[in-house]
N, C-alpha and C. Protein backbone atom coordinates (compact mmCIF):
# COMPACT_ATOMS: atom_id res chain seq x y z
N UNK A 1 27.48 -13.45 10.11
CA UNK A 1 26.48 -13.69 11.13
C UNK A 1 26.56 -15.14 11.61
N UNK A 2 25.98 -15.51 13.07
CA UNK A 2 25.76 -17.06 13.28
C UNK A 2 24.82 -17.47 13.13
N UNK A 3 24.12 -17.93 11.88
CA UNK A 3 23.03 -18.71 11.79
C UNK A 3 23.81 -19.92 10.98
N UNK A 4 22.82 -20.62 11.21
CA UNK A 4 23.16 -22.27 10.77
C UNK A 4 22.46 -22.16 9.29
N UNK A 5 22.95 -23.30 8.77
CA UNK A 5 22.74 -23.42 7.22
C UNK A 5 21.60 -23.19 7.24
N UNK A 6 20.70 -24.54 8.23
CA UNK A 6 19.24 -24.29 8.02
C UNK A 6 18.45 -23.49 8.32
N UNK A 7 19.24 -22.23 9.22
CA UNK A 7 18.40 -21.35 9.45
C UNK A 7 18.63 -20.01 8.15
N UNK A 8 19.51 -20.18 7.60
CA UNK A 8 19.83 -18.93 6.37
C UNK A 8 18.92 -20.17 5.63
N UNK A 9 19.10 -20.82 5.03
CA UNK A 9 17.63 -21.82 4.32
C UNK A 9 16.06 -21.48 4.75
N UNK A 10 15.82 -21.14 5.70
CA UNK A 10 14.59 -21.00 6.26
C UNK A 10 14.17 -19.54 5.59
N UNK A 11 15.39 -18.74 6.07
CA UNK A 11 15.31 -17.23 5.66
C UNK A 11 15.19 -16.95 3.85
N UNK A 12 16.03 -17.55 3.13
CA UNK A 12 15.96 -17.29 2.01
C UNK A 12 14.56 -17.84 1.44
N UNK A 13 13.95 -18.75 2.04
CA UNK A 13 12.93 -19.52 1.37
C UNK A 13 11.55 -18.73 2.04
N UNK A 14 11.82 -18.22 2.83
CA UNK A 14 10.82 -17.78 3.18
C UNK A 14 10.40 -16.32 2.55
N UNK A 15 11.63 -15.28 2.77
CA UNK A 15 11.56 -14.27 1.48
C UNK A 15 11.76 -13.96 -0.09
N UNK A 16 11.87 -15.52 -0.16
CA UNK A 16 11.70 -15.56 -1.54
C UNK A 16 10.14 -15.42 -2.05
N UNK A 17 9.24 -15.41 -1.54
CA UNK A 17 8.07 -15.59 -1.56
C UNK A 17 7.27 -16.13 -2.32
N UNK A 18 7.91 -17.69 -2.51
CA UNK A 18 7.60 -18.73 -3.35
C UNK A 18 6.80 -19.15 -2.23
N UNK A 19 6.98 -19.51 -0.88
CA UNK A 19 6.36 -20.45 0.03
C UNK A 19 5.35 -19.76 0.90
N UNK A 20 4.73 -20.71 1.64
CA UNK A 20 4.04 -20.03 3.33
C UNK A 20 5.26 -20.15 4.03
N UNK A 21 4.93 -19.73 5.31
CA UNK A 21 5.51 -20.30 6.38
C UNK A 21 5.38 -21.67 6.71
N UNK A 22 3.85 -22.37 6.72
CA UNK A 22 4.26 -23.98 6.83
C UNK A 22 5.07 -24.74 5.47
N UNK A 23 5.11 -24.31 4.97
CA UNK A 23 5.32 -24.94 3.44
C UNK A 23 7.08 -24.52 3.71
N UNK A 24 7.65 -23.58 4.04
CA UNK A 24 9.13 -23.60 4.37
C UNK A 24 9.44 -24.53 5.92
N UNK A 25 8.80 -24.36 6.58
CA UNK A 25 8.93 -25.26 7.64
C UNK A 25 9.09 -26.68 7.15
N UNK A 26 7.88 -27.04 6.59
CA UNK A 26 7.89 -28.62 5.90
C UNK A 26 9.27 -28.74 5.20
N UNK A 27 9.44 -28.08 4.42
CA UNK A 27 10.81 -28.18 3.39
C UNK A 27 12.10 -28.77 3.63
N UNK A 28 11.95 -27.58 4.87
CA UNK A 28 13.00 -27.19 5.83
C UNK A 28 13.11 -28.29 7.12
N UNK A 29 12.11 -29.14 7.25
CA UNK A 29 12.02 -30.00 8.56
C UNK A 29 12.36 -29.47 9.58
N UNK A 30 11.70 -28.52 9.51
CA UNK A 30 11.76 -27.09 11.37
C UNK A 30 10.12 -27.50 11.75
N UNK A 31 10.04 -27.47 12.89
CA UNK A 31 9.08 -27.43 13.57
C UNK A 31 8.75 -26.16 14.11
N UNK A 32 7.56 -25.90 14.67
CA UNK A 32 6.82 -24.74 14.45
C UNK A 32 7.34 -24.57 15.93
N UNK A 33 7.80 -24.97 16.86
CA UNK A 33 8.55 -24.56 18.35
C UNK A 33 9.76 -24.08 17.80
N UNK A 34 10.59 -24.90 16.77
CA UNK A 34 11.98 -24.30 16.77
C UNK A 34 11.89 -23.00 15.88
N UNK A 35 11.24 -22.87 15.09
CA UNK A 35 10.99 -21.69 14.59
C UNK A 35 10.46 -20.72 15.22
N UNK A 36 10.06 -20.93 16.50
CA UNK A 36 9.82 -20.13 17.36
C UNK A 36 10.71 -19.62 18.06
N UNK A 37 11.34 -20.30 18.65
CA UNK A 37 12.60 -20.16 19.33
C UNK A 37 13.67 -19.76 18.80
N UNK A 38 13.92 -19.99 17.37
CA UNK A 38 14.73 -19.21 16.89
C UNK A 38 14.52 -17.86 16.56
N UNK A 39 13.51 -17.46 16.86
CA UNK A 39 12.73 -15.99 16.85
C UNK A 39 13.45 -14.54 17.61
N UNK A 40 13.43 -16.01 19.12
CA UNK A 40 14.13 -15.35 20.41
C UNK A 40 16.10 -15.11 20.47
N UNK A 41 16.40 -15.70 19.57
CA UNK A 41 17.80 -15.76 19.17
C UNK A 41 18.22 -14.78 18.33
N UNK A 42 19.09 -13.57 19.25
CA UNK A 42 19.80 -12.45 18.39
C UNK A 42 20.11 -11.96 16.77
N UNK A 43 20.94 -13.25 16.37
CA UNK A 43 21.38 -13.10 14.92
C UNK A 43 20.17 -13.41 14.06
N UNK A 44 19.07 -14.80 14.58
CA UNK A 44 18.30 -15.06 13.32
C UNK A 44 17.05 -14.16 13.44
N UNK A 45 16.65 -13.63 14.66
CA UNK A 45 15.35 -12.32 15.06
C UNK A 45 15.78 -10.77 14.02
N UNK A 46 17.19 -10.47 14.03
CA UNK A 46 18.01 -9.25 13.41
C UNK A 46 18.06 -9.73 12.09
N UNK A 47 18.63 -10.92 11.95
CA UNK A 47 18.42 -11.04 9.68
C UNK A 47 16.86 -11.02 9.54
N UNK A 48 15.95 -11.98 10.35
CA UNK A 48 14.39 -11.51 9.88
C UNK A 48 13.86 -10.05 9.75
N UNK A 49 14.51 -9.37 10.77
CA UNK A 49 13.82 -8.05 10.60
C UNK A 49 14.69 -7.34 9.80
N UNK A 50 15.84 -7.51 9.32
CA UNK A 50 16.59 -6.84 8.51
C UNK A 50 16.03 -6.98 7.07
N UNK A 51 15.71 -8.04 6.41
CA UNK A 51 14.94 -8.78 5.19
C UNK A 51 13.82 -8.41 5.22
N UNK A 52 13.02 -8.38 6.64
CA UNK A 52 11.50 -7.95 6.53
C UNK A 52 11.35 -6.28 6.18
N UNK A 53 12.44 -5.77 6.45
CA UNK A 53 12.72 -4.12 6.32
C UNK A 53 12.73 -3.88 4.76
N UNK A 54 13.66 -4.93 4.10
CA UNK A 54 13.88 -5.10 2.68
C UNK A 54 12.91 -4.63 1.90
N UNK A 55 12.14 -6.22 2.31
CA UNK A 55 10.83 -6.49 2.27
C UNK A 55 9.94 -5.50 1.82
N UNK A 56 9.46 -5.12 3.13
CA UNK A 56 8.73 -3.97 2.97
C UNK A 56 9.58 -2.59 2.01
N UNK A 57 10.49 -2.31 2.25
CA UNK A 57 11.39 -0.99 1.07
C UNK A 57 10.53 -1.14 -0.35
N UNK A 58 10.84 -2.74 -0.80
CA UNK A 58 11.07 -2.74 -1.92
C UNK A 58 9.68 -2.31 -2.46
N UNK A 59 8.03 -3.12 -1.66
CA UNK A 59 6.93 -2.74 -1.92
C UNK A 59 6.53 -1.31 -2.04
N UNK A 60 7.19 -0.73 -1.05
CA UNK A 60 6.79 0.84 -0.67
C UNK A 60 7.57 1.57 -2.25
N UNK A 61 8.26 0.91 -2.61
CA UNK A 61 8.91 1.23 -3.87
C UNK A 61 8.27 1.80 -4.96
N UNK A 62 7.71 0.25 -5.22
CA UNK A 62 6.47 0.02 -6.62
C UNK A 62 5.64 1.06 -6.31
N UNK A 63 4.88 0.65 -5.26
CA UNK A 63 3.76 1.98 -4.90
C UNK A 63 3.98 3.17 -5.18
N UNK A 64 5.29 3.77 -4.70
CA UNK A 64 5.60 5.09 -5.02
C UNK A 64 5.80 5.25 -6.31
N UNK A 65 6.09 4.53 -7.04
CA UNK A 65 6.46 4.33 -8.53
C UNK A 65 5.21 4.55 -9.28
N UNK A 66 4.20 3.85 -9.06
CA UNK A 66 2.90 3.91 -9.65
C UNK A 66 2.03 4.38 -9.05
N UNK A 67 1.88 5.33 -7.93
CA UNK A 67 1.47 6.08 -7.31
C UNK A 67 0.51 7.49 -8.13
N UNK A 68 1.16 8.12 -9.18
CA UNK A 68 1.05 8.84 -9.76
C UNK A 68 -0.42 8.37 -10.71
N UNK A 69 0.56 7.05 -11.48
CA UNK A 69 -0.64 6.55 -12.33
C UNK A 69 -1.46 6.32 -11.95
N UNK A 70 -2.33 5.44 -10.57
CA UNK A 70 -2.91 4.79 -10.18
C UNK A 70 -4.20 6.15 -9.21
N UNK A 71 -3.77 7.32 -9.30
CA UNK A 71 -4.39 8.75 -8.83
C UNK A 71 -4.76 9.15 -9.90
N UNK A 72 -4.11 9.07 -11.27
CA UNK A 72 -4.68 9.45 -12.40
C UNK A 72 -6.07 8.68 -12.90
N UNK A 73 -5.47 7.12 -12.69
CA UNK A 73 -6.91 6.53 -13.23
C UNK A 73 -8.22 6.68 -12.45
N UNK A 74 -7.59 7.06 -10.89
CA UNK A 74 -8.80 7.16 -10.05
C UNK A 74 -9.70 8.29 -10.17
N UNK A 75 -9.16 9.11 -10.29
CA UNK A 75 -9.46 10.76 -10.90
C UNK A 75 -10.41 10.69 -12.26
N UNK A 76 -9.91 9.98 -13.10
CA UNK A 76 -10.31 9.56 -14.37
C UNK A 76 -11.90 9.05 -13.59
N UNK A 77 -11.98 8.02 -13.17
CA UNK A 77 -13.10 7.30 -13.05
C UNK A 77 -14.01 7.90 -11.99
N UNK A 78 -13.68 9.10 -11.85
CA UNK A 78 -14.80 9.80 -11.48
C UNK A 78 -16.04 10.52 -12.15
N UNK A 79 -15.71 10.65 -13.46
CA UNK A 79 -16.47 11.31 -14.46
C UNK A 79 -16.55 9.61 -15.46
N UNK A 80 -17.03 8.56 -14.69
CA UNK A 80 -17.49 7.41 -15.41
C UNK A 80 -18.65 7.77 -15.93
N UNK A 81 -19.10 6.72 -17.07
CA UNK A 81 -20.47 6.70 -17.57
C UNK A 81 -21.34 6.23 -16.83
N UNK A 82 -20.86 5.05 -15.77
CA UNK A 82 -21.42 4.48 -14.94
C UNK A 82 -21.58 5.03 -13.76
N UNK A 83 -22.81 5.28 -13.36
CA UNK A 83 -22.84 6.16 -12.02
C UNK A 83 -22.53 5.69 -10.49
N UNK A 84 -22.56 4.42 -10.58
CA UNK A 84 -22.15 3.90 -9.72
C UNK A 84 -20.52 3.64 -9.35
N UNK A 85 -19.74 3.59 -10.54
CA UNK A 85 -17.91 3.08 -10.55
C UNK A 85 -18.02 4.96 -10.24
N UNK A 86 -18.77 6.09 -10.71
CA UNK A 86 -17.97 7.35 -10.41
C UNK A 86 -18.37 7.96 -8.96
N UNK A 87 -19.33 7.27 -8.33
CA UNK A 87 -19.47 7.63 -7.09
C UNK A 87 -18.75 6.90 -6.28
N UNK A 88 -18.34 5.76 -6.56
CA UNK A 88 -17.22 5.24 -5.69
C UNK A 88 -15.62 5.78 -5.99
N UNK A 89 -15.80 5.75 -6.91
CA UNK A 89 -13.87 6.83 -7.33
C UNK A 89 -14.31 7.92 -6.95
N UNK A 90 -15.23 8.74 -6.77
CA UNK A 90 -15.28 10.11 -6.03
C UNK A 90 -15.69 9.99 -4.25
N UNK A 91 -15.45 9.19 -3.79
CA UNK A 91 -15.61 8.29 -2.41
C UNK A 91 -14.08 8.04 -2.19
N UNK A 92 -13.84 7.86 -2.91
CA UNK A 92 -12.33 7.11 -2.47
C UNK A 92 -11.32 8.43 -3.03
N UNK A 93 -11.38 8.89 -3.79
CA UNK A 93 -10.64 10.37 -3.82
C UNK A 93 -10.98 11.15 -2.60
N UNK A 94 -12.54 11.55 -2.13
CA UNK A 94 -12.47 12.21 -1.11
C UNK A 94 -11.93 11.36 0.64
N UNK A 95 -12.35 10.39 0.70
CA UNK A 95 -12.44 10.11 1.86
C UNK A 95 -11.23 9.22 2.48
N UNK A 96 -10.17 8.88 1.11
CA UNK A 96 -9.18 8.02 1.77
C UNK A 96 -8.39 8.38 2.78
N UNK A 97 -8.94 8.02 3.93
CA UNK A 97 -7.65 8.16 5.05
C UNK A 97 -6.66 7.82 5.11
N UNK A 98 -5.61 7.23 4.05
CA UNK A 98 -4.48 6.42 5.01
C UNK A 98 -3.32 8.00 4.14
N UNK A 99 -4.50 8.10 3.14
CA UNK A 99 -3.71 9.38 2.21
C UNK A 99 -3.08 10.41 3.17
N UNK A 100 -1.23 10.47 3.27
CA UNK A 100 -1.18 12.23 4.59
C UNK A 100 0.15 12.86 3.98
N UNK A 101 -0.17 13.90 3.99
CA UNK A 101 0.91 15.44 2.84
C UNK A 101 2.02 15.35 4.16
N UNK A 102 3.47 15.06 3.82
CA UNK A 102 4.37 15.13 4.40
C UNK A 102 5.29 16.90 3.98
N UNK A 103 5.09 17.04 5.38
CA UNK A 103 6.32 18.08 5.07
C UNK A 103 7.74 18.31 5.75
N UNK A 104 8.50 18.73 4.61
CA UNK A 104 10.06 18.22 5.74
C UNK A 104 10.67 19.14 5.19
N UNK A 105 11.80 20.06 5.76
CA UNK A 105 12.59 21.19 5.87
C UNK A 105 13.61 20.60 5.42
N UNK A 106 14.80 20.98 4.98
CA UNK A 106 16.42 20.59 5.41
C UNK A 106 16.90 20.39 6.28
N UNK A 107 16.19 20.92 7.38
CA UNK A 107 16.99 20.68 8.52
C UNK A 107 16.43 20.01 9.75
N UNK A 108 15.23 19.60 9.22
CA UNK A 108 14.52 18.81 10.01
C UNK A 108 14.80 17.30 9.31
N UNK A 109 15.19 16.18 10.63
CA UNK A 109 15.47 14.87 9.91
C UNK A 109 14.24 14.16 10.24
N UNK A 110 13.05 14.64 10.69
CA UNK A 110 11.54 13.57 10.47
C UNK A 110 11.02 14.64 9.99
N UNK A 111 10.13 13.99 9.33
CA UNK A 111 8.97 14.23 8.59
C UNK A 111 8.13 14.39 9.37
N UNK A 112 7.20 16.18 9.13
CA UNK A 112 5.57 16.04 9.77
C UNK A 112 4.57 15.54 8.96
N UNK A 113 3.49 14.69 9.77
CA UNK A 113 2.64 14.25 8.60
C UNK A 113 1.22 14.91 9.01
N UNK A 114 0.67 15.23 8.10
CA UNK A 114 -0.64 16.10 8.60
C UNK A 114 -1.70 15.44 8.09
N UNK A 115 -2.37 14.45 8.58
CA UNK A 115 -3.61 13.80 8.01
C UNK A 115 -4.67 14.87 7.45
N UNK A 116 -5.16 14.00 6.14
CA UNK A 116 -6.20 15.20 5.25
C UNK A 116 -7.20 15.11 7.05
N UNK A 117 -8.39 16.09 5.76
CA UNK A 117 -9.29 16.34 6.32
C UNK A 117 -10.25 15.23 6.59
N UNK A 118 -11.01 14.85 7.40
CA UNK A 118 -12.09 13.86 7.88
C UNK A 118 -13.25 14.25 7.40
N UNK A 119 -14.04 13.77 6.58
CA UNK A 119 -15.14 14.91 5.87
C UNK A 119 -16.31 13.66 6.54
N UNK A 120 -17.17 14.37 6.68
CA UNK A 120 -18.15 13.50 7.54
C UNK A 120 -19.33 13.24 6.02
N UNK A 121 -20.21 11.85 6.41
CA UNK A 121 -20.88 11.27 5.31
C UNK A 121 -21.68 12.29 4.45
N UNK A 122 -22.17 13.37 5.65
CA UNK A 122 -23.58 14.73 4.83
C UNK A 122 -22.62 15.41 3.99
N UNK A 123 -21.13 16.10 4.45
CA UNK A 123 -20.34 16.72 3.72
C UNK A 123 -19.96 15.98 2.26
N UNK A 124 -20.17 14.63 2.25
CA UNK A 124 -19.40 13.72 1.25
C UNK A 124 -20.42 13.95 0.21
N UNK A 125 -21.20 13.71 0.57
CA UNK A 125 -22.78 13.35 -0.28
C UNK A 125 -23.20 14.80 -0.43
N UNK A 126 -22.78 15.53 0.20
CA UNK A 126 -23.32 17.07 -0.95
C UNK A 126 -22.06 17.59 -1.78
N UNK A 127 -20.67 17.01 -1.64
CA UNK A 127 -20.13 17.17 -2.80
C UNK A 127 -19.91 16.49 -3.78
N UNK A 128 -20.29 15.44 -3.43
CA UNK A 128 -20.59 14.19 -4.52
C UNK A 128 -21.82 14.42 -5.28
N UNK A 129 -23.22 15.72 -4.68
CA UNK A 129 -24.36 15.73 -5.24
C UNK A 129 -24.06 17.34 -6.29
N UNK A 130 -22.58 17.82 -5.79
CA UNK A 130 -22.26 18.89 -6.70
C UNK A 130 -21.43 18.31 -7.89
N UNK A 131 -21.12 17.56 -7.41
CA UNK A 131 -19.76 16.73 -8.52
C UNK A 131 -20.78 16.07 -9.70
N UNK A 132 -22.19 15.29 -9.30
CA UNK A 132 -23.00 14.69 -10.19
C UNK A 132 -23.80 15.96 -11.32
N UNK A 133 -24.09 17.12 -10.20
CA UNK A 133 -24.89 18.39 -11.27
C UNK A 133 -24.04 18.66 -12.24
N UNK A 134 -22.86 19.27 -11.48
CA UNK A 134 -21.75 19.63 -12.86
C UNK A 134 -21.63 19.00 -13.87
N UNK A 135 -21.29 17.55 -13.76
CA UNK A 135 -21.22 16.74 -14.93
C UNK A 135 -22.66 16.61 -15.82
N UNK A 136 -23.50 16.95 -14.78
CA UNK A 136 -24.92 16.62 -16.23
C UNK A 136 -25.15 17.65 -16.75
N UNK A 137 -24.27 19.21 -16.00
CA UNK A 137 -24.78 20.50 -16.28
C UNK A 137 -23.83 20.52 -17.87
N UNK A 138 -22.67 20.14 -17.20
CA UNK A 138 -21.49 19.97 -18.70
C UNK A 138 -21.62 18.95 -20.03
N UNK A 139 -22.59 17.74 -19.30
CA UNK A 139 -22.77 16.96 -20.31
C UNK A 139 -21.40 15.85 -20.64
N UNK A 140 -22.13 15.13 -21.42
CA UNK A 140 -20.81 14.12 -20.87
C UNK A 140 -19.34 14.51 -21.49
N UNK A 141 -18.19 14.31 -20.95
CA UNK A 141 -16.68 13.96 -21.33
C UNK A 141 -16.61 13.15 -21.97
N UNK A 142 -15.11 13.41 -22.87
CA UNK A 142 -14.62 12.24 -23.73
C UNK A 142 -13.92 11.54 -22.98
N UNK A 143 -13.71 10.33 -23.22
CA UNK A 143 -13.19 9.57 -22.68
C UNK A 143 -11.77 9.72 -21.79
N UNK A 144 -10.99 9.82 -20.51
CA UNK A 144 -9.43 10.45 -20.24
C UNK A 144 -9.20 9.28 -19.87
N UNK A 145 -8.84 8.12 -20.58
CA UNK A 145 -8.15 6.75 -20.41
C UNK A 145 -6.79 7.56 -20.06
N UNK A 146 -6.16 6.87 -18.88
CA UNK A 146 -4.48 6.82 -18.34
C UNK A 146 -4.08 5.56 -19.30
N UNK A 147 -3.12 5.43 -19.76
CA UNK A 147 -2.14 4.82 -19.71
C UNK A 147 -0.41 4.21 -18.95
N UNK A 148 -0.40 3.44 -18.32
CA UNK A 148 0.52 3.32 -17.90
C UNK A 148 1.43 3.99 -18.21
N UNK A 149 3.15 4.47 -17.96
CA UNK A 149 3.61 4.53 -18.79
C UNK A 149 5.21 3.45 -19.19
């Protein structure tokens, strides 16, 4: 690629994610115009977004990785002792929007994504007021600590 030393310097220091952006600028003795302008320049705009792609992969990674666990503990902390931590984990089990069930064929190369359902506040709060009977009707649970694994 054609970037200049200091601009592969700018790049590595900046996704290393030791620094800010002013704090690699300072380092780097770039000014906040030339770092701009080098924005607009082919090779160093294409390695940023190529790294920022990285970037983002690698996060979407972890998540998917601990994805599993992190539904378990939430699940878990719905049947808290505390009535307040289990009405919010049963809030956030029902109502998370960003949550959407992908489905994909073989022979389809995108993915459809079908956002859950939108449950409106009266719907939330009368299954949250069935979710509270059950548990006092059942009496309390033993403890279902997740463990990582």
């Amino acid at each position: 690629m054609y970037l200049t030393e200091k601009q592969r310097g700018v790049l590595a220091d900046l996704f290393s994610g030791k620094f800010t952006v002013q704090e690699v600028l300072e380092k780097r003795k770039v000014t906040r115009r030339t770092y701009y302008r080098w924005h607009g320049q082919e090779y160093f705009a294409a390695e940023f977004k190529r790294l920022l792609e990285l970037s983002r992969n690698e996060y979407q990674l972890v998540f998917a990785h601990y994805a599993p666990d992190i539904a378990m503990k939430l699940v878990s902390l719905t049947t808290a002792d505390k009535d307040e931590t289990a009405r919010k984990a049963c809030m956030d089990v029902i109502a998370n929007h960003e949550r959407k069930v992908k489905h994909k064929s073989e022979n389809e190369s995108n993915a459809i994504e079908e956002p859950l359902i939108d449950l409106s506040p009266e719907v939330a709060s009368k299954m949250l007021a069935l979710l509270a009977e059950e548990k006092s009707r059942v009496g309390p649970r033993r403890n279902n600590k997740v463990t990582p694994a």
